[in-house]
C-alpha atoms as a PDB file:
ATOM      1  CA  UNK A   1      -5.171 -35.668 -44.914  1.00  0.00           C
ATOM      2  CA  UNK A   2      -5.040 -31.545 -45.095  1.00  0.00           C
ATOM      3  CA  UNK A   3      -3.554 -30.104 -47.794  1.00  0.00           C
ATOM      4  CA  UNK A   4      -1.587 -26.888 -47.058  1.00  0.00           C
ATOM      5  CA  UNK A   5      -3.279 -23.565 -48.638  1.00  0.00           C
ATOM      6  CA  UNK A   6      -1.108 -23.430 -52.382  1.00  0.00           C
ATOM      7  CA  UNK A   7      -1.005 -20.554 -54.591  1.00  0.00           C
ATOM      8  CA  UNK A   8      -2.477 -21.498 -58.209  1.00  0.00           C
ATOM      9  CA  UNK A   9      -1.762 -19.861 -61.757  1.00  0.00           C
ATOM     10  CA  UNK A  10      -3.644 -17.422 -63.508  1.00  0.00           C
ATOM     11  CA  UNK A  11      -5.602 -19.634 -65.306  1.00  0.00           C
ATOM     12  CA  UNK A  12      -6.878 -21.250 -62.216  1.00  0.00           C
ATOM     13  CA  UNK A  13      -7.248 -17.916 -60.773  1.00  0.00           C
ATOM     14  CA  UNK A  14      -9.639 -16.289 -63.474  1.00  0.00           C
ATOM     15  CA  UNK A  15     -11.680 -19.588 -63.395  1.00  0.00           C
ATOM     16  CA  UNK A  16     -12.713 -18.569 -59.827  1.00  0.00           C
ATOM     17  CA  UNK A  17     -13.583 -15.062 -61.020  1.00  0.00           C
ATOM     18  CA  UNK A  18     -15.965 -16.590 -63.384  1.00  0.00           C
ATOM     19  CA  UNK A  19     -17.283 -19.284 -60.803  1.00  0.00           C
ATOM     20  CA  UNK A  20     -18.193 -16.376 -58.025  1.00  0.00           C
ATOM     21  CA  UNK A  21     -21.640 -15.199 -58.270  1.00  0.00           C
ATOM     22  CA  UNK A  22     -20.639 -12.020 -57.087  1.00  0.00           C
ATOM     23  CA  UNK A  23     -16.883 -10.119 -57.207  1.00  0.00           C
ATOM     24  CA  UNK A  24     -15.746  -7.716 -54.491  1.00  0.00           C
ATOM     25  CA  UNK A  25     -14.614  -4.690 -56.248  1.00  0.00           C
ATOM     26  CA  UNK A  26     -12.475  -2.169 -54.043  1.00  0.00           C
ATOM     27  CA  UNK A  27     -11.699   1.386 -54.514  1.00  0.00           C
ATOM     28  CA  UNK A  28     -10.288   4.560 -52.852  1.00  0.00           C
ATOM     29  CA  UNK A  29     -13.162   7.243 -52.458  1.00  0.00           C
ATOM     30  CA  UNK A  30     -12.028  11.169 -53.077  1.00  0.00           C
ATOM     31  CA  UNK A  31     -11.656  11.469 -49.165  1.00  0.00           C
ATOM     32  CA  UNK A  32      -8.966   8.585 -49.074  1.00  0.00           C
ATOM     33  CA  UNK A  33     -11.280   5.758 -47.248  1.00  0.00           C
ATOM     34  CA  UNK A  34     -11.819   2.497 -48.881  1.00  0.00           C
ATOM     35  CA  UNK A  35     -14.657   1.953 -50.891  1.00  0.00           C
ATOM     36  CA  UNK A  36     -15.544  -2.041 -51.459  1.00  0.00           C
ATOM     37  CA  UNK A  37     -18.902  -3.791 -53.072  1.00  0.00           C
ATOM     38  CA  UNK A  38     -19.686  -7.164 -54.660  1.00  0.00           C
ATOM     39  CA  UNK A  39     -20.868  -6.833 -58.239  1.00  0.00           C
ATOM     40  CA  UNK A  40     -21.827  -8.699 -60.986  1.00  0.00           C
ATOM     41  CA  UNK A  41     -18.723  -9.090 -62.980  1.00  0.00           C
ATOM     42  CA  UNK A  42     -18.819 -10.565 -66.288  1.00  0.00           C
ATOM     43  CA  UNK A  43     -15.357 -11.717 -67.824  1.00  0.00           C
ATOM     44  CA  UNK A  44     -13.923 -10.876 -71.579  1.00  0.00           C
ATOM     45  CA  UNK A  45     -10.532 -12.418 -72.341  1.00  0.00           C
ATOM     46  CA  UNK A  46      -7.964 -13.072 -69.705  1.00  0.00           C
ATOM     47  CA  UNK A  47      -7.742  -9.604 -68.938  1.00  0.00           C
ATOM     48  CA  UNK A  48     -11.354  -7.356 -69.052  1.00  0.00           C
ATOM     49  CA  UNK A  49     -14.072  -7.781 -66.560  1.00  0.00           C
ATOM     50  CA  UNK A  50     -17.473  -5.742 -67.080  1.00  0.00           C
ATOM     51  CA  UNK A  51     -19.990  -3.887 -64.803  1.00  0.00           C
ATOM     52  CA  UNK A  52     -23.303  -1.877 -65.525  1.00  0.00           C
ATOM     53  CA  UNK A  53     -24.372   0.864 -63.339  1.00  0.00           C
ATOM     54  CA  UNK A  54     -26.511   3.668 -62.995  1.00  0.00           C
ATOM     55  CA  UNK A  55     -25.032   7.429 -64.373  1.00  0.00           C
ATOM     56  CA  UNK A  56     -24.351   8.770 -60.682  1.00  0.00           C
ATOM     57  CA  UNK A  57     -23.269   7.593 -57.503  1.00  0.00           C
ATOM     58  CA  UNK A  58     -20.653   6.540 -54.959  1.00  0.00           C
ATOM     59  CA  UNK A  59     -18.992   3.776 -57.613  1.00  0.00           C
ATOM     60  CA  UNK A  60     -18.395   5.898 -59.797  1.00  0.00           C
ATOM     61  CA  UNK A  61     -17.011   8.863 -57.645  1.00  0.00           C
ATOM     62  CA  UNK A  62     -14.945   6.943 -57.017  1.00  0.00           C
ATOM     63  CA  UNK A  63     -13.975   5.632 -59.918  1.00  0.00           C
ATOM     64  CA  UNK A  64     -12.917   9.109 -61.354  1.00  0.00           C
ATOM     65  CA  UNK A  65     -11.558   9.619 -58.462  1.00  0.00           C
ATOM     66  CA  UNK A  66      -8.809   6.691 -58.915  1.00  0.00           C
ATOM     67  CA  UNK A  67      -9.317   4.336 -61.376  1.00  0.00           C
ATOM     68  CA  UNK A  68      -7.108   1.443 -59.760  1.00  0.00           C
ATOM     69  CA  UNK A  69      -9.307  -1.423 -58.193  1.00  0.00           C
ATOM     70  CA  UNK A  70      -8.483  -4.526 -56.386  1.00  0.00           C
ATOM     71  CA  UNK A  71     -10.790  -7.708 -57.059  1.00  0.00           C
ATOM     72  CA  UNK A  72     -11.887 -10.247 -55.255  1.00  0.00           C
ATOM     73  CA  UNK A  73     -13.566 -13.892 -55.182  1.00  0.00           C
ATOM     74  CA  UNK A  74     -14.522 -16.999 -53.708  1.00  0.00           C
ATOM     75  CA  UNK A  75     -16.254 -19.500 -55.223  1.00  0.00           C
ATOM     76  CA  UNK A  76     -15.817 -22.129 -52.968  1.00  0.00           C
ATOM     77  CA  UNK A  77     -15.833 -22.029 -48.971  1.00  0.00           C
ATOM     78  CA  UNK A  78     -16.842 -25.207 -47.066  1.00  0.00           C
ATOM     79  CA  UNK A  79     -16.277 -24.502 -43.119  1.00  0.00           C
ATOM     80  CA  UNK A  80     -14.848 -28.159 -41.891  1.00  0.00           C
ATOM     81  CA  UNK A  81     -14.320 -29.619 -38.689  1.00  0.00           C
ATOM     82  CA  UNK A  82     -11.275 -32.144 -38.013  1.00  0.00           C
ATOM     83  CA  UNK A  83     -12.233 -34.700 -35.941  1.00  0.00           C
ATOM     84  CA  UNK A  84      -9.038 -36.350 -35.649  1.00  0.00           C
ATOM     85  CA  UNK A  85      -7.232 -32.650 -34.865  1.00  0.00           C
ATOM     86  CA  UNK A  86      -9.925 -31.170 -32.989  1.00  0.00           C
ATOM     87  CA  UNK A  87      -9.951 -28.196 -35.059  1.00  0.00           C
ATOM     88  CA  UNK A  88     -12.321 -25.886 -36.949  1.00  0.00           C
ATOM     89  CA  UNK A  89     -10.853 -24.986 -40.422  1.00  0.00           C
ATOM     90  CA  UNK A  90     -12.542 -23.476 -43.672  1.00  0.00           C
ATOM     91  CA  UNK A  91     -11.470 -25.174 -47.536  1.00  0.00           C
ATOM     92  CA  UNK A  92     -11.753 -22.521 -50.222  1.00  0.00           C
ATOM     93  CA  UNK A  93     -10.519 -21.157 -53.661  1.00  0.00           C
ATOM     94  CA  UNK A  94     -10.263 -17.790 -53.916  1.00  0.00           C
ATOM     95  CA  UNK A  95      -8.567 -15.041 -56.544  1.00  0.00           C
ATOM     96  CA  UNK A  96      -7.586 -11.666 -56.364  1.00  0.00           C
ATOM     97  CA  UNK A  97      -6.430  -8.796 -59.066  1.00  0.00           C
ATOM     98  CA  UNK A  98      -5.488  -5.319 -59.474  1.00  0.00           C
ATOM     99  CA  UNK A  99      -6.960  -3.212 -62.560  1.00  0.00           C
ATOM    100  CA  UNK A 100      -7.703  -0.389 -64.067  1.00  0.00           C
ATOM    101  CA  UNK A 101     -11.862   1.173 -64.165  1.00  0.00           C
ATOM    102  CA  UNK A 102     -13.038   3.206 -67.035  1.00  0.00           C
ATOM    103  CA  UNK A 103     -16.238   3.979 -68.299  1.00  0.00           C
ATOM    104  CA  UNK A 104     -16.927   2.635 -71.204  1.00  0.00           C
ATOM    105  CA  UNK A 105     -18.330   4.912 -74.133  1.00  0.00           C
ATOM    106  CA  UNK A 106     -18.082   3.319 -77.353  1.00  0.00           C
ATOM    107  CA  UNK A 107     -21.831   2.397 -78.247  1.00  0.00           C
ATOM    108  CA  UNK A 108     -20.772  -1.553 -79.913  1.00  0.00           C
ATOM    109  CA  UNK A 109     -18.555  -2.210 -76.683  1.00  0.00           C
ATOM    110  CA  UNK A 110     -20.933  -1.338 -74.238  1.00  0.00           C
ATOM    111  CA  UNK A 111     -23.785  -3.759 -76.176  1.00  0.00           C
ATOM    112  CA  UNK A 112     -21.028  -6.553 -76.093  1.00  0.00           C
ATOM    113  CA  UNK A 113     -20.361  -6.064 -72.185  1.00  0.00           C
ATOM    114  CA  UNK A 114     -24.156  -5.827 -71.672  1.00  0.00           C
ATOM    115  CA  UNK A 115     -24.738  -9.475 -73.831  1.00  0.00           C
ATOM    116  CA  UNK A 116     -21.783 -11.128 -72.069  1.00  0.00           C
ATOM    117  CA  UNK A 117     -23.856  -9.691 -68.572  1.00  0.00           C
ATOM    118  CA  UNK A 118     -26.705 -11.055 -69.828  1.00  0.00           C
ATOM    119  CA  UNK A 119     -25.125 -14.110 -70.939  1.00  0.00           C
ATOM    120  CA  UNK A 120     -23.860 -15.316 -67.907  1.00  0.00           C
ATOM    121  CA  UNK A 121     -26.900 -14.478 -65.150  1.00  0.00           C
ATOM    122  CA  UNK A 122     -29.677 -14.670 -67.725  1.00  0.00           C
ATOM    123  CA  UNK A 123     -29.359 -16.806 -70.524  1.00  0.00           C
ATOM    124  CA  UNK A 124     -32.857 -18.181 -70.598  1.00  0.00           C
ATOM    125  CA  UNK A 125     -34.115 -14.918 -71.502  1.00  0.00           C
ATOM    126  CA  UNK A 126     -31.597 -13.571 -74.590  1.00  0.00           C
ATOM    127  CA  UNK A 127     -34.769 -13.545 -76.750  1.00  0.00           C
ATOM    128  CA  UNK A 128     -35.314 -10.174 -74.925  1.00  0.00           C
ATOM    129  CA  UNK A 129     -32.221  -8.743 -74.979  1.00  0.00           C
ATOM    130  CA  UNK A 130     -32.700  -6.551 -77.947  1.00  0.00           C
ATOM    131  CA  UNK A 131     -35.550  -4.636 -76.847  1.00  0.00           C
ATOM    132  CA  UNK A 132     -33.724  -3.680 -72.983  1.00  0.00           C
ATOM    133  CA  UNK A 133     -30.703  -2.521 -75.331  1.00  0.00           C
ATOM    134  CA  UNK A 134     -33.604  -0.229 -77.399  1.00  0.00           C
ATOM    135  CA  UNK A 135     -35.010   0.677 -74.356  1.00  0.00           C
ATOM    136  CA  UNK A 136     -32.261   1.541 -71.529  1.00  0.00           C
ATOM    137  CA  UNK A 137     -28.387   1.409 -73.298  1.00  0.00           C
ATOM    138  CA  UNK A 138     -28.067   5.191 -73.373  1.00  0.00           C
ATOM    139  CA  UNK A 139     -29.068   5.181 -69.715  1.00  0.00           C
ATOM    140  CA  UNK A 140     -26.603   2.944 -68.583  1.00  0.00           C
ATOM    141  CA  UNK A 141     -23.241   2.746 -67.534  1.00  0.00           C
ATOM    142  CA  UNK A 142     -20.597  -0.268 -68.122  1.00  0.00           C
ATOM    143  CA  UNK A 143     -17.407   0.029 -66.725  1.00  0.00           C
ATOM    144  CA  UNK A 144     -14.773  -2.016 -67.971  1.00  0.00           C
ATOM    145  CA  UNK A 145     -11.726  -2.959 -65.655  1.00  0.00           C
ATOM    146  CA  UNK A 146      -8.496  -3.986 -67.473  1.00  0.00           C
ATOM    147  CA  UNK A 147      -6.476  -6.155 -65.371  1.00  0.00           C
ATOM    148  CA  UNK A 148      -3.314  -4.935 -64.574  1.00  0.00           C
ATOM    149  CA  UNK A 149      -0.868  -7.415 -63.177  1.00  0.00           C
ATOM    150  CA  UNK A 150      -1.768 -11.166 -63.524  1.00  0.00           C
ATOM    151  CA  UNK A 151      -4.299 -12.321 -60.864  1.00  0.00           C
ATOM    152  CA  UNK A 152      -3.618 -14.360 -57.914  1.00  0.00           C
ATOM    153  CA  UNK A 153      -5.481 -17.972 -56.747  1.00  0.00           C
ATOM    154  CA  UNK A 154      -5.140 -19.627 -53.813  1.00  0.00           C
ATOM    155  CA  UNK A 155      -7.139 -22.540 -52.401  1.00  0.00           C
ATOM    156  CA  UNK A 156      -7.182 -25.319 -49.306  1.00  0.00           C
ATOM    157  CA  UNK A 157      -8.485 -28.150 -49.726  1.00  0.00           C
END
């Protein structure tokens, strides 16, 4: 039996976010067009995600451009076919959010977004993070998105 696509709390929402391998960030660039990418987001709290980038480029144009992003995940999609029905169909849980992007400068913040990074896509290899932070933290950029309204799940199954 189908069950209808429900809306799911916040709770349920953010555990998508940190199921997705990747999160669809999208932004406004300084000529009005959308802007979207999939990043490696890490989660802090209920309410901070993290990013690292490079110094420079199109992200974070247009980032200073207007800091409001939209977010987006799925961590499940299984296309189905229903025999009985005849019909092609797709069961997923997904999440969205609105925030707010800002570069983050403090020197202990961006070593705890960095960790968390490395925490959740590389945690075999910890024993090395010290030396990348000696080597490459003043050369790279974490941006830190503070949610803004609660964000949204909704799933089929």
């Amino acid at each position: 039996m189908r069950k209808a696509n429900r809306e799911k709390n916040e709770d349920w929402a953010l555990a998508v976010f940190d199921k997705a391998p990747y999160v669809t960030v999208s932004m406004i660039r300084p000529d009005g067009t959308p802007y979207g990418l999939p990043l490696s987001l890490v989660r802090d709290g209920n309410r901070t995600f993290y990013f690292h980038c490079a110094g420079e480029g199109e992200k974070l144009d247009c980032l200073r451009h207007s800091p409001t992003v939209s977010l987006s995940a799925v961590s499940k999609c299984t296309p189905i076919y229903e025999e009985e029905k005849k019909n092609f169909t797709e069961h997923y849980h997904s999440a969205i959010a609105i925030g707010r992007a800002e570069e983050v400068r403090n020197r202990e913040e961006k070593i705890k977004a960095l960790k968390l990074i490395c925490e959740r896509f590389l945690p075999k290899f910890m024993a090395h993070f010290n030396d990348a932070i000696a080597r490459s933290l003043d050369r790279t950029t974490i941006i830190k998105i503070a949610l803004t309204e609660a964000p949204v799940g909704k799933c089929k199954e």
